[in-house]
C-alpha atoms as a PDB file:
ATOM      1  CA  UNK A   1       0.000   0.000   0.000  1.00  0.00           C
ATOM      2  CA  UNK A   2       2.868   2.658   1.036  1.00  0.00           C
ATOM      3  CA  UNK A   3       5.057   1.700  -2.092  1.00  0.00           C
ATOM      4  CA  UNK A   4       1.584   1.970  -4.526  1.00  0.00           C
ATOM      5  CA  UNK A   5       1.052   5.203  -2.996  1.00  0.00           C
ATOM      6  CA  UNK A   6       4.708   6.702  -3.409  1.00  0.00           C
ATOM      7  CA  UNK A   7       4.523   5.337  -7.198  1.00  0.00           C
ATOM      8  CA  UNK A   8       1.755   7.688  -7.531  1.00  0.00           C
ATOM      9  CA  UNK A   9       2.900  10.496  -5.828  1.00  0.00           C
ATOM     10  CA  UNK A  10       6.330  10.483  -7.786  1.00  0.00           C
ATOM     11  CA  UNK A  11       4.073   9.968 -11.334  1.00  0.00           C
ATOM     12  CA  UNK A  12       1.800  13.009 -10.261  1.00  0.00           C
ATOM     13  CA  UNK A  13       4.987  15.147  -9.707  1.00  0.00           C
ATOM     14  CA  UNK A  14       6.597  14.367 -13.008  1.00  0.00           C
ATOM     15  CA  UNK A  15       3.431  15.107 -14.668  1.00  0.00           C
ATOM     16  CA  UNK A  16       2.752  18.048 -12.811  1.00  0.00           C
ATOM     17  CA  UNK A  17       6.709  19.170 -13.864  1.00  0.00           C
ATOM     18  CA  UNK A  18       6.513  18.270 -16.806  1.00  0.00           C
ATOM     19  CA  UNK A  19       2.774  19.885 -17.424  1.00  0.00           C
ATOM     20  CA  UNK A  20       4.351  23.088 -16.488  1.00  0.00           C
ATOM     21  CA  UNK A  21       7.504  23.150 -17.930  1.00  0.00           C
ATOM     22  CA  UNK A  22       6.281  22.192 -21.696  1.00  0.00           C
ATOM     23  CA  UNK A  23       3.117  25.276 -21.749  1.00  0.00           C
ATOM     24  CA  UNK A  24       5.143  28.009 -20.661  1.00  0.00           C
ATOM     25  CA  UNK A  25       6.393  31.134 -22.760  1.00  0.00           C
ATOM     26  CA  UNK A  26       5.117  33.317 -24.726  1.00  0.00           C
ATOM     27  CA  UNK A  27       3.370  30.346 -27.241  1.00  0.00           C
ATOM     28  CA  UNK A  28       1.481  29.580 -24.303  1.00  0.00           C
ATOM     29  CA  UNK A  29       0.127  32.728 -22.802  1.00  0.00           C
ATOM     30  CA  UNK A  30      -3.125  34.041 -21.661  1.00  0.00           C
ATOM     31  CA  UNK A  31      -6.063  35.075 -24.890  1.00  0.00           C
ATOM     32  CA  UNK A  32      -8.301  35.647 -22.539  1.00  0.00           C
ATOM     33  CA  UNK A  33      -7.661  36.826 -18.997  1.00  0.00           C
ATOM     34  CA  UNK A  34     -10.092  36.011 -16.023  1.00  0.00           C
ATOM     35  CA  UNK A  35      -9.949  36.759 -12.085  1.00  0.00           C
ATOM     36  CA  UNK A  36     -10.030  34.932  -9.237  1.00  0.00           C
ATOM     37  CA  UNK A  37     -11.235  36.385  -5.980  1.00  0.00           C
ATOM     38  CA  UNK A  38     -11.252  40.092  -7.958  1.00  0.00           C
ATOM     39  CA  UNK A  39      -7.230  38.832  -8.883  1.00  0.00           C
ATOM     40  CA  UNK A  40      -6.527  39.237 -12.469  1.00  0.00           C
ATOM     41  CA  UNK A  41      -4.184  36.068 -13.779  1.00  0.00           C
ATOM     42  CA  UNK A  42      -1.798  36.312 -16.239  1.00  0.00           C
ATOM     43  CA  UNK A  43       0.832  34.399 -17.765  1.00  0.00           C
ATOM     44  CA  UNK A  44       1.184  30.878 -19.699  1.00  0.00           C
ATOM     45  CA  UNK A  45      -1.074  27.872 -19.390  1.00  0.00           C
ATOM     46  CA  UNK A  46       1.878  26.480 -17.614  1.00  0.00           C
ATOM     47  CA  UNK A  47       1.411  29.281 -14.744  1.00  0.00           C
ATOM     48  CA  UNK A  48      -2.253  27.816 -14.767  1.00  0.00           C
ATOM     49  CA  UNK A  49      -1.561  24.325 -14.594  1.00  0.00           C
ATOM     50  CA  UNK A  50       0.855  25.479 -11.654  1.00  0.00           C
ATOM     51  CA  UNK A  51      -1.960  27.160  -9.768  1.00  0.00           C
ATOM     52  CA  UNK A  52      -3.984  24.197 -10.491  1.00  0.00           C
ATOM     53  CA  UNK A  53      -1.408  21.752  -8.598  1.00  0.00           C
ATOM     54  CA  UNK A  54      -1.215  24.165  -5.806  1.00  0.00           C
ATOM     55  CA  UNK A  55      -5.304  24.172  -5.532  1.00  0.00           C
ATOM     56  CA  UNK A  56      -5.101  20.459  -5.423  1.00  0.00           C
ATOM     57  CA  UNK A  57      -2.699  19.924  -3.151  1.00  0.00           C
ATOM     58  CA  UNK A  58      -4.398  22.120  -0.425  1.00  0.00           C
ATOM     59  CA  UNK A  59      -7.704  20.071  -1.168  1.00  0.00           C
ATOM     60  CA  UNK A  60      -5.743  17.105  -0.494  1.00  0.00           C
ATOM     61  CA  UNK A  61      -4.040  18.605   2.381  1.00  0.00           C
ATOM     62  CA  UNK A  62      -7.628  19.815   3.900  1.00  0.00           C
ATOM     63  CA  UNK A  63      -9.524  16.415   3.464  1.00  0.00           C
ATOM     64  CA  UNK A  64      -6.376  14.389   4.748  1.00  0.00           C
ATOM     65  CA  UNK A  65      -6.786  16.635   8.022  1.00  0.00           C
ATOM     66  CA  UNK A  66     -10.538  16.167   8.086  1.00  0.00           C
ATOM     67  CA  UNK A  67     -10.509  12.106   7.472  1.00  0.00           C
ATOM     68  CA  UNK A  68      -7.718  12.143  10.110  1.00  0.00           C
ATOM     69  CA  UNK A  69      -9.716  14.056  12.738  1.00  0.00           C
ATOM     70  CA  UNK A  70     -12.674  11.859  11.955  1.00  0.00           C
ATOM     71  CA  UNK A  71     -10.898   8.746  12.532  1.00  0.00           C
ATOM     72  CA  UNK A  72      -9.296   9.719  15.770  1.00  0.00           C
ATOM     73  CA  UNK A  73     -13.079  11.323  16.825  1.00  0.00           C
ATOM     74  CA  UNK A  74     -14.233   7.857  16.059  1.00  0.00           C
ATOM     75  CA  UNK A  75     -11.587   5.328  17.412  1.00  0.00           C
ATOM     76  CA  UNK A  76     -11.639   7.808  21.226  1.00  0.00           C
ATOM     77  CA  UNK A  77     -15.673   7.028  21.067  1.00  0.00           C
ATOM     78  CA  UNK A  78     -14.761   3.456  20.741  1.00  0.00           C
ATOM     79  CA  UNK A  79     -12.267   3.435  23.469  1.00  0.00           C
ATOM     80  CA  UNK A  80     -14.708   5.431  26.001  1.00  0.00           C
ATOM     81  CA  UNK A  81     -17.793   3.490  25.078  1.00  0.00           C
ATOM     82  CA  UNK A  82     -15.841  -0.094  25.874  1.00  0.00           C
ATOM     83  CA  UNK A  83     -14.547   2.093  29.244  1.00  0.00           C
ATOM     84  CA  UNK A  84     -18.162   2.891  29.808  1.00  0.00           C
ATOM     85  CA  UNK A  85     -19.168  -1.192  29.885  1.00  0.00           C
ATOM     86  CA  UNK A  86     -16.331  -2.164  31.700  1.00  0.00           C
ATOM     87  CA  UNK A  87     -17.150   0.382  34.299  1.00  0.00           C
ATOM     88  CA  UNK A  88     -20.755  -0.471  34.660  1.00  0.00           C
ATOM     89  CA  UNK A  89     -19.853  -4.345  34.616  1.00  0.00           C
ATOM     90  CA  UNK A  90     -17.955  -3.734  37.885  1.00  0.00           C
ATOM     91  CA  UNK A  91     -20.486  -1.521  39.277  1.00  0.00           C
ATOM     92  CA  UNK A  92     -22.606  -4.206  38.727  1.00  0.00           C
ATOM     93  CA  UNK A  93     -20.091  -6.987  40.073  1.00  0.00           C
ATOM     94  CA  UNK A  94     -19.500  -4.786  43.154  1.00  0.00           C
ATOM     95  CA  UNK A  95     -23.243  -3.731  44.016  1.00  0.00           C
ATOM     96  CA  UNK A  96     -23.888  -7.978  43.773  1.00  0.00           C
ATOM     97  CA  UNK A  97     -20.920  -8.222  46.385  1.00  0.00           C
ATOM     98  CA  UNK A  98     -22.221  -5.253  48.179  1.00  0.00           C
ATOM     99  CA  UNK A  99     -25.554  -7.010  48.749  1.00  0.00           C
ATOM    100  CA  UNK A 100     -23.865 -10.399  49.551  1.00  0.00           C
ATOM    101  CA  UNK A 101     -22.030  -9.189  52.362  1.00  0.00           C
ATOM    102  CA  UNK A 102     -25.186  -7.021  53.708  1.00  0.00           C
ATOM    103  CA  UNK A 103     -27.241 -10.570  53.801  1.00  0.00           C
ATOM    104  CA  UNK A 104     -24.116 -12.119  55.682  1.00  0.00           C
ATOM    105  CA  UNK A 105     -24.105  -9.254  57.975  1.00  0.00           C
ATOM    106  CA  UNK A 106     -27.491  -9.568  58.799  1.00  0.00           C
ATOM    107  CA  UNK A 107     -27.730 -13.561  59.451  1.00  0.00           C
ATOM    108  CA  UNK A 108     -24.916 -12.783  61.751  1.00  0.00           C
ATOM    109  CA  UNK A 109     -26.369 -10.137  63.709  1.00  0.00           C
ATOM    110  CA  UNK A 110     -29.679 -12.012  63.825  1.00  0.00           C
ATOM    111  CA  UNK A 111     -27.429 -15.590  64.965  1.00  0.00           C
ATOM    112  CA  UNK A 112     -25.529 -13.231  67.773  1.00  0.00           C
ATOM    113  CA  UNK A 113     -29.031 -11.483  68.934  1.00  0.00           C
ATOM    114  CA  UNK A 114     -30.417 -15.195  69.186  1.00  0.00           C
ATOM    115  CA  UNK A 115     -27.517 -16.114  71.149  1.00  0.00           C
ATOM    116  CA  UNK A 116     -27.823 -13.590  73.105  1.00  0.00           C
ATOM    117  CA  UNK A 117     -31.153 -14.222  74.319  1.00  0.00           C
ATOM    118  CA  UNK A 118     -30.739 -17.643  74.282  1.00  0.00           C
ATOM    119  CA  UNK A 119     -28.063 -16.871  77.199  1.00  0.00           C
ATOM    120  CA  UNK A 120     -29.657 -14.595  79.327  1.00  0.00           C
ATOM    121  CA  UNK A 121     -33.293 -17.325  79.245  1.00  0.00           C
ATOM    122  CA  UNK A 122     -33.276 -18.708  82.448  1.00  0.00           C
ATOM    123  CA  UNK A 123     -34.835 -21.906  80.835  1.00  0.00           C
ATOM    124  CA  UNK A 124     -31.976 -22.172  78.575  1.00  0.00           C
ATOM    125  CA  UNK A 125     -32.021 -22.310  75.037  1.00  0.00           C
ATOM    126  CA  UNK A 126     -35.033 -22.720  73.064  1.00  0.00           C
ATOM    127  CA  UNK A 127     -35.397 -24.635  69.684  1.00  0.00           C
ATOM    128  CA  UNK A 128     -37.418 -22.052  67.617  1.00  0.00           C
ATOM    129  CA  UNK A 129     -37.689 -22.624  63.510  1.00  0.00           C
ATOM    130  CA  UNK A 130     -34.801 -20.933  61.735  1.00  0.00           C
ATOM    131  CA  UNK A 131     -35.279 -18.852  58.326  1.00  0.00           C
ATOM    132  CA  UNK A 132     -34.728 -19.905  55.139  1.00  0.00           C
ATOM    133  CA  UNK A 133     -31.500 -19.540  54.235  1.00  0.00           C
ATOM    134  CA  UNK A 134     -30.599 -17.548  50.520  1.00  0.00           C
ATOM    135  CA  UNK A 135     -29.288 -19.691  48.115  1.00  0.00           C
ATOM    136  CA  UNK A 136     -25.705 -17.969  48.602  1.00  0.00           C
ATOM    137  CA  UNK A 137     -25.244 -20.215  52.153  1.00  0.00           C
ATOM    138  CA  UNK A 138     -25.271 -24.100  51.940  1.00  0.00           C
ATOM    139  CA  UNK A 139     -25.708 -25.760  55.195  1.00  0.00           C
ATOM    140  CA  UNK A 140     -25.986 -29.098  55.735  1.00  0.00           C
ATOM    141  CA  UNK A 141     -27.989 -29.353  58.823  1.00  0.00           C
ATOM    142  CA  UNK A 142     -29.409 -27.134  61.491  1.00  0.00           C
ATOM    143  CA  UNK A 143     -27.209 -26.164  64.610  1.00  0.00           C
END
């Protein structure tokens, strides 16, 4: 691709050289003049062909500049839309742990208040029905 490319870009400048070089003098001058922006332009065909090479280069110039931005625009979208789903798939991993741990915290605090009161019965403990446990804790039989 880079060498197909350079081929081209050395063929366009011999043209354009050549172009120029072979339509200028005084066989090749101006019948009719005509303005650009209110500028009058004079000289050979040559001149014109020269002008012309200029134009297109800056053309080129402007829409390699434009494609460029676009493609950077594009790939930092990409990157922050992947950052974006990454970010809300360990928000979503850590709000899961989050409630986890709050269940686990809350058996334990309910085991320690029923120890508790078991203690301080004078009758001593008491078998009462425990809750059903989440699916999270496997127990194999009741304490």
């Amino acid at each position: 691709m880079i060498i197909l490319g350079l081929l081209i870009l050395v063929a366009a400048v011999v043209i354009g050289v050549v172009g120029v070089l072979s339509n200028s003098g005084s066989a090749h001058e101006f019948t009719g003049g005509f303005s650009v922006f209110g500028v009058d332009v004079t000289g050979s065909t040559g001149t014109l062909f020269l002008y012309g090479i200029v134009v297109g280069a800056a053309a080129l110039l402007g829409l390699s500049l434009l494609l460029t931005g676009t493609r950077r625009t594009a790939r930092r979208s990409r990157t922050a839309r992947r950052g974006l789903k990454q970010s809300r798939r360990e928000s979503a991993a850590a709000e899961q742990e989050r409630g986890v741990l709050i269940n686990e915290r809350d058996t334990a605090r309910t085991q320690t208040a029923q120890a508790e009161r078991d203690d301080e019965d004078p009758a001593g403990p008491v078998e009462r029905p425990r809750h059903k446990q989440h699916w999270f804790h496997h127990r194999a039989a009741p304490r």
